[in-house]
Structure formats: C-alpha cells, structure tokens
C-alpha atoms as a PDB file:
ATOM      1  CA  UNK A   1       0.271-138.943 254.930  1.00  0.00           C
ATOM      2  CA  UNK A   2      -2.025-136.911 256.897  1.00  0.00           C
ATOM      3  CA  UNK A   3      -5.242-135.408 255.623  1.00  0.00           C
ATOM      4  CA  UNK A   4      -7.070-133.264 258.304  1.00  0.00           C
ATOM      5  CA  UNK A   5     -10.501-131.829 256.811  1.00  0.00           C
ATOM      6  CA  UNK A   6     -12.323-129.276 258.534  1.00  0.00           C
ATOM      7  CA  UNK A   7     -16.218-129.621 257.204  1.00  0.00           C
ATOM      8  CA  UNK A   8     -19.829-129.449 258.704  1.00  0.00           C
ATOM      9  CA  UNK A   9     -22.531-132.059 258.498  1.00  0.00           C
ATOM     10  CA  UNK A  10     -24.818-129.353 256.961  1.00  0.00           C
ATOM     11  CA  UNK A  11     -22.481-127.823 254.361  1.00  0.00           C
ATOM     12  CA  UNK A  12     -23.388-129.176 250.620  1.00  0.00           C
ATOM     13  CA  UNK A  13     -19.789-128.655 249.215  1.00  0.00           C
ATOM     14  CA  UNK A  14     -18.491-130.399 252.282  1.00  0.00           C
ATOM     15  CA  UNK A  15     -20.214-134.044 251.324  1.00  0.00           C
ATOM     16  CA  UNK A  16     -19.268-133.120 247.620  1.00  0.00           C
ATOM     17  CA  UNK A  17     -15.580-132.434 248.369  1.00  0.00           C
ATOM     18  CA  UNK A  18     -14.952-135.557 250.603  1.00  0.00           C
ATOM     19  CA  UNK A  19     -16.385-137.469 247.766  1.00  0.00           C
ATOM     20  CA  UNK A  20     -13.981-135.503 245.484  1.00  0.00           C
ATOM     21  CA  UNK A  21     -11.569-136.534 247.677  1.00  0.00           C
ATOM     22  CA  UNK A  22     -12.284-140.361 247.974  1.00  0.00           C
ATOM     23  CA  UNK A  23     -12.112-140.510 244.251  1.00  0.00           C
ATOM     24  CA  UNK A  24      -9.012-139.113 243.990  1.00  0.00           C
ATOM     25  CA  UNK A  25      -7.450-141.458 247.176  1.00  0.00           C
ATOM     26  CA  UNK A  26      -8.865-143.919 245.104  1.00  0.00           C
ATOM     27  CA  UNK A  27      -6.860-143.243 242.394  1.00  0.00           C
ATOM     28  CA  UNK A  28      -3.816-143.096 244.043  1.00  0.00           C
ATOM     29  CA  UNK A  29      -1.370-145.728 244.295  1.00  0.00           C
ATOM     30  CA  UNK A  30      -0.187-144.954 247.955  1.00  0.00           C
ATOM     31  CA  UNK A  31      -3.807-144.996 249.184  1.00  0.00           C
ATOM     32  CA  UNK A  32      -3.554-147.347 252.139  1.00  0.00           C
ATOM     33  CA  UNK A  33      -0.295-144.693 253.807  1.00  0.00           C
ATOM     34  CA  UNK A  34      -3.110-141.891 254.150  1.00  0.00           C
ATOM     35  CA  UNK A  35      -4.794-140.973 257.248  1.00  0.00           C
ATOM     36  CA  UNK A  36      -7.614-138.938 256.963  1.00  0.00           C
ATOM     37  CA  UNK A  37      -8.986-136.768 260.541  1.00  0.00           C
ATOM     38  CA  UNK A  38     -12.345-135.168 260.540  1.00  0.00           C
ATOM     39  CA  UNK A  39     -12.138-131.634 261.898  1.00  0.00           C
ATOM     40  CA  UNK A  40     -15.296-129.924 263.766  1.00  0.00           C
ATOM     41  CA  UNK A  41     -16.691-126.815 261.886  1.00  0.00           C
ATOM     42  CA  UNK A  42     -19.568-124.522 262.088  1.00  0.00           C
ATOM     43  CA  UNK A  43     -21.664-122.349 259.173  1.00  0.00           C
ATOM     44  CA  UNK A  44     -24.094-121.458 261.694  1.00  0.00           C
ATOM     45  CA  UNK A  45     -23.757-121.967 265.585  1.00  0.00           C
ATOM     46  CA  UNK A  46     -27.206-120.441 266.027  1.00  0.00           C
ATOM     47  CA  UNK A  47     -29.256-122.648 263.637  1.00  0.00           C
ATOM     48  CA  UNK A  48     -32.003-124.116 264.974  1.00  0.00           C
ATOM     49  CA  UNK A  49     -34.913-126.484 263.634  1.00  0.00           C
ATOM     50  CA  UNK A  50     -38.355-124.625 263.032  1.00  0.00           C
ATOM     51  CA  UNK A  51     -40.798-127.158 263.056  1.00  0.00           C
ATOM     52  CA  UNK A  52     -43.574-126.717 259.784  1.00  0.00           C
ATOM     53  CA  UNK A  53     -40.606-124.540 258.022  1.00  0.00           C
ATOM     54  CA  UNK A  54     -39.526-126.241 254.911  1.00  0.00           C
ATOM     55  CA  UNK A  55     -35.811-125.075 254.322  1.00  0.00           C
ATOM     56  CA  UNK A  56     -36.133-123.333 251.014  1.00  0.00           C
ATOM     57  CA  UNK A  57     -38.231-120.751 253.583  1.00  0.00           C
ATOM     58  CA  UNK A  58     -35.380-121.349 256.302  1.00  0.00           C
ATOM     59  CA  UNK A  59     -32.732-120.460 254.336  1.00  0.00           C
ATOM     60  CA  UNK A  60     -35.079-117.403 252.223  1.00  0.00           C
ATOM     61  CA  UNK A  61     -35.185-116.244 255.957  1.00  0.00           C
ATOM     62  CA  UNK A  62     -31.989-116.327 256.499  1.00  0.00           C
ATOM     63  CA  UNK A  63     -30.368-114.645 253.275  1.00  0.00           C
ATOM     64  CA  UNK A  64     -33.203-112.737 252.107  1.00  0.00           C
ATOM     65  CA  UNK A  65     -33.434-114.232 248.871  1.00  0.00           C
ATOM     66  CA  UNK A  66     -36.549-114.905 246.912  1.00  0.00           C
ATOM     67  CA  UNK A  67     -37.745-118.653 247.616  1.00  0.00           C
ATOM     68  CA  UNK A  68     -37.667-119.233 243.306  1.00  0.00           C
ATOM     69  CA  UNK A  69     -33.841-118.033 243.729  1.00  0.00           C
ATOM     70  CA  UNK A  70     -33.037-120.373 246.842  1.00  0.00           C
ATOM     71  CA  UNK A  71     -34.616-123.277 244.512  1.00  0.00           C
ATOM     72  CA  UNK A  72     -32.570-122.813 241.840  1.00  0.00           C
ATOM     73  CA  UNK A  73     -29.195-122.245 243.426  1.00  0.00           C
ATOM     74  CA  UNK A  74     -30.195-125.639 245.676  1.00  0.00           C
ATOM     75  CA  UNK A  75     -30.902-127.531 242.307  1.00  0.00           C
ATOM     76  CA  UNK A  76     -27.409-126.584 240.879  1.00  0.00           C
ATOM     77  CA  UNK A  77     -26.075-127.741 244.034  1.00  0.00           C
ATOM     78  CA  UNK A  78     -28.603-130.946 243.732  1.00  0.00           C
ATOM     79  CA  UNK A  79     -26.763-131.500 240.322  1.00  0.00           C
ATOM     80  CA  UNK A  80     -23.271-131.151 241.946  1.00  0.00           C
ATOM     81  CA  UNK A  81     -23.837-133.840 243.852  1.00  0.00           C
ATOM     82  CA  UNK A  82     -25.101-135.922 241.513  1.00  0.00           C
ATOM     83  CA  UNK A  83     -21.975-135.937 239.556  1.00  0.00           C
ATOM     84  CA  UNK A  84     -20.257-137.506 242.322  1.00  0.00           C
ATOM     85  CA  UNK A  85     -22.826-139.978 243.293  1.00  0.00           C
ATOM     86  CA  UNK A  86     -24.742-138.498 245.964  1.00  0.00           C
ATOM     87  CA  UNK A  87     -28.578-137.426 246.204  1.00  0.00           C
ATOM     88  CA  UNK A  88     -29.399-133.843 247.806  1.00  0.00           C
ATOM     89  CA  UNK A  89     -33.535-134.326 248.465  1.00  0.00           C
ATOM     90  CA  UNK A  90     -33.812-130.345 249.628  1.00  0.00           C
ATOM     91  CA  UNK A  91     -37.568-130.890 249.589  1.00  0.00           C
ATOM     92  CA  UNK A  92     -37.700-132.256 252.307  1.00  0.00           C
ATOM     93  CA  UNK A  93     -34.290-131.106 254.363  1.00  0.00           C
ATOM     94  CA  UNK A  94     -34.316-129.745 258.060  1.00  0.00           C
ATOM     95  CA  UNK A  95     -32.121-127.196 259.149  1.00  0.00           C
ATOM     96  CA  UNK A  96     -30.451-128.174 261.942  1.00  0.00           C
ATOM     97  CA  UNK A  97     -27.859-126.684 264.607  1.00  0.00           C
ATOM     98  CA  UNK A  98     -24.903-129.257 263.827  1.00  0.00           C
ATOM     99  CA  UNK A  99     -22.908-128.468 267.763  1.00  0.00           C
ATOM    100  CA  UNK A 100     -24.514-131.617 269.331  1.00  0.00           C
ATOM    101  CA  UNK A 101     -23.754-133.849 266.176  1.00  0.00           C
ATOM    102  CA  UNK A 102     -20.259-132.658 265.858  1.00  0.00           C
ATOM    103  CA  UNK A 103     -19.817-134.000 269.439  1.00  0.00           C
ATOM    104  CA  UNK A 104     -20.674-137.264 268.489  1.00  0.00           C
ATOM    105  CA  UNK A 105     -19.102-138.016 265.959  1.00  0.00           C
ATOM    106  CA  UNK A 106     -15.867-137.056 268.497  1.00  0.00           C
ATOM    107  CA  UNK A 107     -17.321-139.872 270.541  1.00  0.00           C
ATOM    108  CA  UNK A 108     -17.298-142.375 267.224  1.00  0.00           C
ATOM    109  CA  UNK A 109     -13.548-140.997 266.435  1.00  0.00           C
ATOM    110  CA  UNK A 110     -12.266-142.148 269.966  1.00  0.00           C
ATOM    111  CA  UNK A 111     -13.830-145.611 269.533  1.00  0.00           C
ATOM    112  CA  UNK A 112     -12.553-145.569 265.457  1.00  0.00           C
ATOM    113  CA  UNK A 113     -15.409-145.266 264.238  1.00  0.00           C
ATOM    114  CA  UNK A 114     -14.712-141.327 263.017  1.00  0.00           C
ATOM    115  CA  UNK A 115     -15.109-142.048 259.235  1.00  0.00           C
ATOM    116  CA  UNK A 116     -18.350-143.679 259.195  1.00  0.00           C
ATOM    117  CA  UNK A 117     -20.368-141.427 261.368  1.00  0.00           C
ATOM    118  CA  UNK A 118     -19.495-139.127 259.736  1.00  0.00           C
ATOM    119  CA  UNK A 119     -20.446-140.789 256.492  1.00  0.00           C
ATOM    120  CA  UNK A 120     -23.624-141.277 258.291  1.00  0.00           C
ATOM    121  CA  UNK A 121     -24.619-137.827 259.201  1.00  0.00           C
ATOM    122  CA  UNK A 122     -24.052-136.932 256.157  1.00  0.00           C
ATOM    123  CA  UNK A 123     -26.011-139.059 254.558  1.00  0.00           C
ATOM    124  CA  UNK A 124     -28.611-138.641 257.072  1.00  0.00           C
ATOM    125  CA  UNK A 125     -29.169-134.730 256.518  1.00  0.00           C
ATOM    126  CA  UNK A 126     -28.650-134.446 252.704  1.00  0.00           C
ATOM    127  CA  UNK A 127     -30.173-137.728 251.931  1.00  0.00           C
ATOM    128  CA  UNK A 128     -32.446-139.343 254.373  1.00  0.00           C
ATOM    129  CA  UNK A 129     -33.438-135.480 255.484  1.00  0.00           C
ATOM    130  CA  UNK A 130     -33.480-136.553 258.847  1.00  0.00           C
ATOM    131  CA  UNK A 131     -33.186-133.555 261.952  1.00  0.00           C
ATOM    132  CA  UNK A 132     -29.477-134.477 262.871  1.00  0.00           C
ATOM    133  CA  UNK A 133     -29.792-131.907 266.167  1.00  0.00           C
ATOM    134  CA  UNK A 134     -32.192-134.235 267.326  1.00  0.00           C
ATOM    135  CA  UNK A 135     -31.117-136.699 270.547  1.00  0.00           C
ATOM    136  CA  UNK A 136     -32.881-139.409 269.526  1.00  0.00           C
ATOM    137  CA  UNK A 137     -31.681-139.045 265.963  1.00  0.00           C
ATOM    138  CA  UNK A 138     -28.188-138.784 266.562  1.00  0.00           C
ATOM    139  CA  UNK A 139     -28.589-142.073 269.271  1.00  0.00           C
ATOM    140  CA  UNK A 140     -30.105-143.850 266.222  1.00  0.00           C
ATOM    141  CA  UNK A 141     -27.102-143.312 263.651  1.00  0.00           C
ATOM    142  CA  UNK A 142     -24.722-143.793 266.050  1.00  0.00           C
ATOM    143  CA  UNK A 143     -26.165-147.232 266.904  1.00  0.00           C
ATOM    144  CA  UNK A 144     -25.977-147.624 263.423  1.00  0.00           C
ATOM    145  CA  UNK A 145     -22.116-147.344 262.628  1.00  0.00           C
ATOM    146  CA  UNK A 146     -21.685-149.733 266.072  1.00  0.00           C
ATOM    147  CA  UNK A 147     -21.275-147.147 268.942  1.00  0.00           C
ATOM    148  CA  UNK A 148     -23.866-148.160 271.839  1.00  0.00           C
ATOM    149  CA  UNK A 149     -26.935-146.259 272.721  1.00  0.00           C
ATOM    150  CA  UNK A 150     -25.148-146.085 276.312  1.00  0.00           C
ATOM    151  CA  UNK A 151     -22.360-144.429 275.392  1.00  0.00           C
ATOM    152  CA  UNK A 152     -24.004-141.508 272.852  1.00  0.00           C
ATOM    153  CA  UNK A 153     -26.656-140.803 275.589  1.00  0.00           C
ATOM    154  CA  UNK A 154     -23.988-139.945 278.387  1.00  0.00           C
ATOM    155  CA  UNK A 155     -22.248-137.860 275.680  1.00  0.00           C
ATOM    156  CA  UNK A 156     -25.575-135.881 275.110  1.00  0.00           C
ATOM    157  CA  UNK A 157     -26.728-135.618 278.188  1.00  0.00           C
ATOM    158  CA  UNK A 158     -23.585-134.707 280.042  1.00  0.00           C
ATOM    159  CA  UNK A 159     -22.207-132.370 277.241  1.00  0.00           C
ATOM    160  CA  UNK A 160     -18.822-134.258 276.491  1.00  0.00           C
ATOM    161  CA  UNK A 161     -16.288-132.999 273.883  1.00  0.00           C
ATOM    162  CA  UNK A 162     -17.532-129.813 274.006  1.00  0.00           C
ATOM    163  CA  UNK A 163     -14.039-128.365 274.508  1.00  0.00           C
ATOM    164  CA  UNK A 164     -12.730-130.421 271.817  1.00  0.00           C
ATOM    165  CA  UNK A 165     -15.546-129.522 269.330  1.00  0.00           C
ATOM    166  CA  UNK A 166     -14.490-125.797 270.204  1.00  0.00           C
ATOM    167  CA  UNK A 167     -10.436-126.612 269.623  1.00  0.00           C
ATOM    168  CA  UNK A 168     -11.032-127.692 266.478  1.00  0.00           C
ATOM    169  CA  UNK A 169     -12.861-124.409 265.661  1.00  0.00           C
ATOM    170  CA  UNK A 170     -10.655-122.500 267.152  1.00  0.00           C
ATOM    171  CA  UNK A 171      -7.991-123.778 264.985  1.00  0.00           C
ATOM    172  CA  UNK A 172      -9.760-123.166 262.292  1.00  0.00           C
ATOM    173  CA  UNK A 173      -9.616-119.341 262.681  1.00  0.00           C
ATOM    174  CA  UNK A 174      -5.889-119.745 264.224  1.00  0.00           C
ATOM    175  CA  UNK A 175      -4.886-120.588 260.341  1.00  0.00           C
ATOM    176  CA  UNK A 176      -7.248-119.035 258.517  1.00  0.00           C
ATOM    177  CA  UNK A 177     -10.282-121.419 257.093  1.00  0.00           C
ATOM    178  CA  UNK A 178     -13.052-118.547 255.994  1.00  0.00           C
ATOM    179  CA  UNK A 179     -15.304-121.599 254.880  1.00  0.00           C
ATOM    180  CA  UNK A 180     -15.746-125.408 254.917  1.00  0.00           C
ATOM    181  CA  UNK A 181     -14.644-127.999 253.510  1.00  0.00           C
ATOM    182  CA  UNK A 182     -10.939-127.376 254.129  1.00  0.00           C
ATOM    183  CA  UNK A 183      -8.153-129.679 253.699  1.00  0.00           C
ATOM    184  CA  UNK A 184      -5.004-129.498 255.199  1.00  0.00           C
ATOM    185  CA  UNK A 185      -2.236-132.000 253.944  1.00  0.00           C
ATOM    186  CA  UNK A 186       0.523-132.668 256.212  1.00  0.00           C
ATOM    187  CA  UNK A 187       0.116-129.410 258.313  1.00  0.00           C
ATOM    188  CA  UNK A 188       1.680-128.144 255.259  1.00  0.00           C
ATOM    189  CA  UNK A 189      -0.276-127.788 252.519  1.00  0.00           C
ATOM    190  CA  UNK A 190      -3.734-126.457 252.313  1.00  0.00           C
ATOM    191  CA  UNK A 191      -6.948-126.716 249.722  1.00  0.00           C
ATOM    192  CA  UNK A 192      -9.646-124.689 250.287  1.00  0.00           C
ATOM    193  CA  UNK A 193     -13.367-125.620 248.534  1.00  0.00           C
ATOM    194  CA  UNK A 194     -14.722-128.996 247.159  1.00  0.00           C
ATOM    195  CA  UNK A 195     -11.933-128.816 244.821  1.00  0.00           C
ATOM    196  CA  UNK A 196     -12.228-131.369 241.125  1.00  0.00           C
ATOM    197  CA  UNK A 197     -10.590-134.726 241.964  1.00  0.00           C
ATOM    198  CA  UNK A 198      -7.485-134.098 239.351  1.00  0.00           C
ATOM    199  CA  UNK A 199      -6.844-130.654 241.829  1.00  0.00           C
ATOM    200  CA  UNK A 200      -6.759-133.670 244.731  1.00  0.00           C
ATOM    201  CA  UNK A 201      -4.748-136.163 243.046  1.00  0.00           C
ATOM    202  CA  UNK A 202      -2.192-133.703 241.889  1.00  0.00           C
ATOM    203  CA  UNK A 203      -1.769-132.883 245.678  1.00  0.00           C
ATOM    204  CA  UNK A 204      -1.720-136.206 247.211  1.00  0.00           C
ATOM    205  CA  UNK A 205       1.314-136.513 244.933  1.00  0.00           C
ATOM    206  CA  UNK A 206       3.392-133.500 245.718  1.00  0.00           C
ATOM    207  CA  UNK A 207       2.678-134.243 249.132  1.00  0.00           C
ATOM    208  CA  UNK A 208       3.934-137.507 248.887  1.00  0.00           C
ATOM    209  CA  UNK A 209       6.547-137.423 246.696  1.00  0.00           C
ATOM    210  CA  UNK A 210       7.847-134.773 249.193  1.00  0.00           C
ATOM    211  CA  UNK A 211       7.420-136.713 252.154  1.00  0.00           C
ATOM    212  CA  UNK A 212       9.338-139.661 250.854  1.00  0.00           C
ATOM    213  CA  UNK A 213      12.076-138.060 248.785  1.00  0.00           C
ATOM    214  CA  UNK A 214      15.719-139.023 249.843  1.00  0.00           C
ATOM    215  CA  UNK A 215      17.549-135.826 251.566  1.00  0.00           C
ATOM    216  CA  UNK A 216      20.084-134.142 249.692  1.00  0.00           C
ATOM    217  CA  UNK A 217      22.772-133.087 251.822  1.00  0.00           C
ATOM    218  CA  UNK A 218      24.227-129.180 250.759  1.00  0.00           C
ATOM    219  CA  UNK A 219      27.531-128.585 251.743  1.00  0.00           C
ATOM    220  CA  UNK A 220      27.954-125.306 253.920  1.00  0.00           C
ATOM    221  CA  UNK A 221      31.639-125.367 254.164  1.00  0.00           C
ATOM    222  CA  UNK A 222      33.133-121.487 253.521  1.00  0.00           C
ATOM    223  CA  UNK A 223      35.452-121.422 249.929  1.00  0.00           C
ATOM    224  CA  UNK A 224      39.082-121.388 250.399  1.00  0.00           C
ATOM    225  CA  UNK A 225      39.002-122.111 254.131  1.00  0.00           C
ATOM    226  CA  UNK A 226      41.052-125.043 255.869  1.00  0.00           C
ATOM    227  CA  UNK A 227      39.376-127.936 257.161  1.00  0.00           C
ATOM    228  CA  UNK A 228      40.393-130.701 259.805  1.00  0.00           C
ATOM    229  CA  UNK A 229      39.123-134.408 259.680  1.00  0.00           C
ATOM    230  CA  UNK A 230      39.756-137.943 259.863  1.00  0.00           C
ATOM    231  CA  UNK A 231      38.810-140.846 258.199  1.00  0.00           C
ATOM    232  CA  UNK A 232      39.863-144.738 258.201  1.00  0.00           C
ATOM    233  CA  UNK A 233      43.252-143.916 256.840  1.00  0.00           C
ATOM    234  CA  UNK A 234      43.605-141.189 259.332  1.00  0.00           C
ATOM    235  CA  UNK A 235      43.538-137.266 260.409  1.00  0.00           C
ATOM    236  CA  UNK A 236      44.951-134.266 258.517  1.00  0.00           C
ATOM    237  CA  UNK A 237      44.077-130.852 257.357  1.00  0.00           C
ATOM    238  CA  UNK A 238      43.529-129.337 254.149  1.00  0.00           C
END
C-alpha cells in the first residue's frame, strides 16, 4: 500500500496528522506492506524570518488578529499536539520560508533517508524552535539523520530539486489539495486534515482489503445467444 502525504514543515496539523497516522499504522496488522512518500507543500512561499519578531507578532502581522487571539488559538493547537505526544514551544518559534528545507529533505529521500528528515524538521521547528530556512541549520539536521555535510551544501548552494519541489506542488493543485496535510491512499483514495486515528485505521483497511481481494469474474455473455467453445472433451456450440 501506498501512502503519499502532501504536508509542510511549518504546518501544526501536518506534525499532528502524521502522528495520527503512525498510530493508526501502528495499529494495523498489515503495517510492514505500507509505503509511506513525503510530498513537498507550501502555506506560504513568501515567508521569511524577521529577526527580533517573536511569531505570535509574525503571524498577528500576517492575519491581522489581535496578539491575545493568536495566543489562544496557538495554545489549543499546543494542546492538540499534546494529545498525540508532541510539544509545540510557540514562545519561542521562528517563522521560516520552508522552499530550501523542502529541498532537502528530497536530497535525504534519494539516499532513504526521507522519513527521518522529515521527522527531524519537524521536530526542529515546532520543538527545538530552531530557523529551519537557515543553511547552516538545515546542514546540521541533515548531518544528523546521516546525510553528509558535503552533499546538503552542494544541494543549497547549487539549488537542486528545485523542479521536483515544484512537481510535487504542482500536483497538488492538479487534484485539488486546498490545504496540508493531505493523504492520498493508493492514488485512489484521499483524506484531507489531521484526521482522528480511528478515521485512519478505518481507511488503511478499505484500502487494503480492496487491494488484496480475489477478482470476481462477471459474465458478459448476451441471454439467449449461441456460443462456440472447446474444452478437454472437445468443441461444440450451444
């Protein structure tokens, strides 16, 4: 089974529903048959770090919301998280364009490394609030999940998988995704939003109930009409 999920390393819901989604591979018997792709998506492609901003005034900025407002919407969020196991530390957060990021982790995906960096960026924004548009940064975590410094320098300095970061976001608007995280099961079946784990598990096992059902031949043959064939004991007509 193939899970492709299109998130960003900035997007709250995103980390939530991949956790979601763990729990519920977890759960599921046929875990070890899944294959799960990480697909390049971005909120904002003209974000940008503002040193001395804190990002309760970033994103107050941005939206036009009261900073009290942004607070309390980013503790709800905090306590989101929380129920899956994770620890959103928006005091100290820093916005951050995600284009150069996203690149890398294309990198870490070529060398099979595509799941843990981006575990790691993850991690790194919501957690360790570190500025994951940063060079040096993104060097740092890559070295981190075993890609060498080498290798993440030439991609940053030379602007490699550019085009693919773009393909994947042009996909995105090909089929439709209006917002991140967005699953897509088999190029089948979609699930939009950092959906509860039961909402997963009840999908992994459509899906692969589906996949692995025997066909069921359906016989086409017109009513009342004459047929020719043969078999072992030989050819006639009826």
């Amino acid at each position: 089974m193939k899970i492709e999920v299109w998130s960003d390393f900035v997007c709250p819901f995103c980390y939530i529903g991949k956790r979601r989604l763990e729990n519920a591979m977890n759960d599921f018997s046929n875990r070890d048959a899944i294959t799960v792709e990480y697909k390049s998506y971005q909120l904002d492609p003209t974000a940008e770090y503002v040193p001395g901003e804190s990002f309760y005034e970033t994103f107050s900025n941005k939206k036009g919301m009261p900073i009290d407002q942004v607070k309390a919407m980013n503790q709800q969020l905090k306590q989101q998280a929380e129920e899956v196991g994770l620890d959103y530390n928006f005091d100290d957060m820093k916005h951050a364009n995600t284009f150069d990021a996203h690149r890398v982790a294309k990198l870490a995906a070529e060398q099979g490394k595509g799941k843990e960096m981006t575990e790691r960026l993850l991690y790194a924004y919501f957690t360790e609030s570190k500025l994951i548009s940063d060079h040096a940064t993104l060097v740092e975590l890559a070295e981190e999940v075993g890609l060498s410094k080498e290798d993440v320098e030439h991609v940053l300095t030379e602007n490699n998988y550019t085009k693919a970061v773009q393909a994947d976001i042009d996909i995105a608007q090909q089929i439709g995704v209006q917002g991140v995280p967005f699953f897509v099961f088999n190029e089948k079946y979609a699930v939009s939003g950092a959906q509860p784990p039961e909402v997963f598990s009840e999908v992994l096992e459509k899906v692969w109930e589906e996949e692995n059902e025997k066909p069921v031949l359906q016989s086409l043959d017109p009513k009342k009409s004459k047929t020719s064939y043969c078999t072992d004991e030989g050819c006639e007509t009826k």
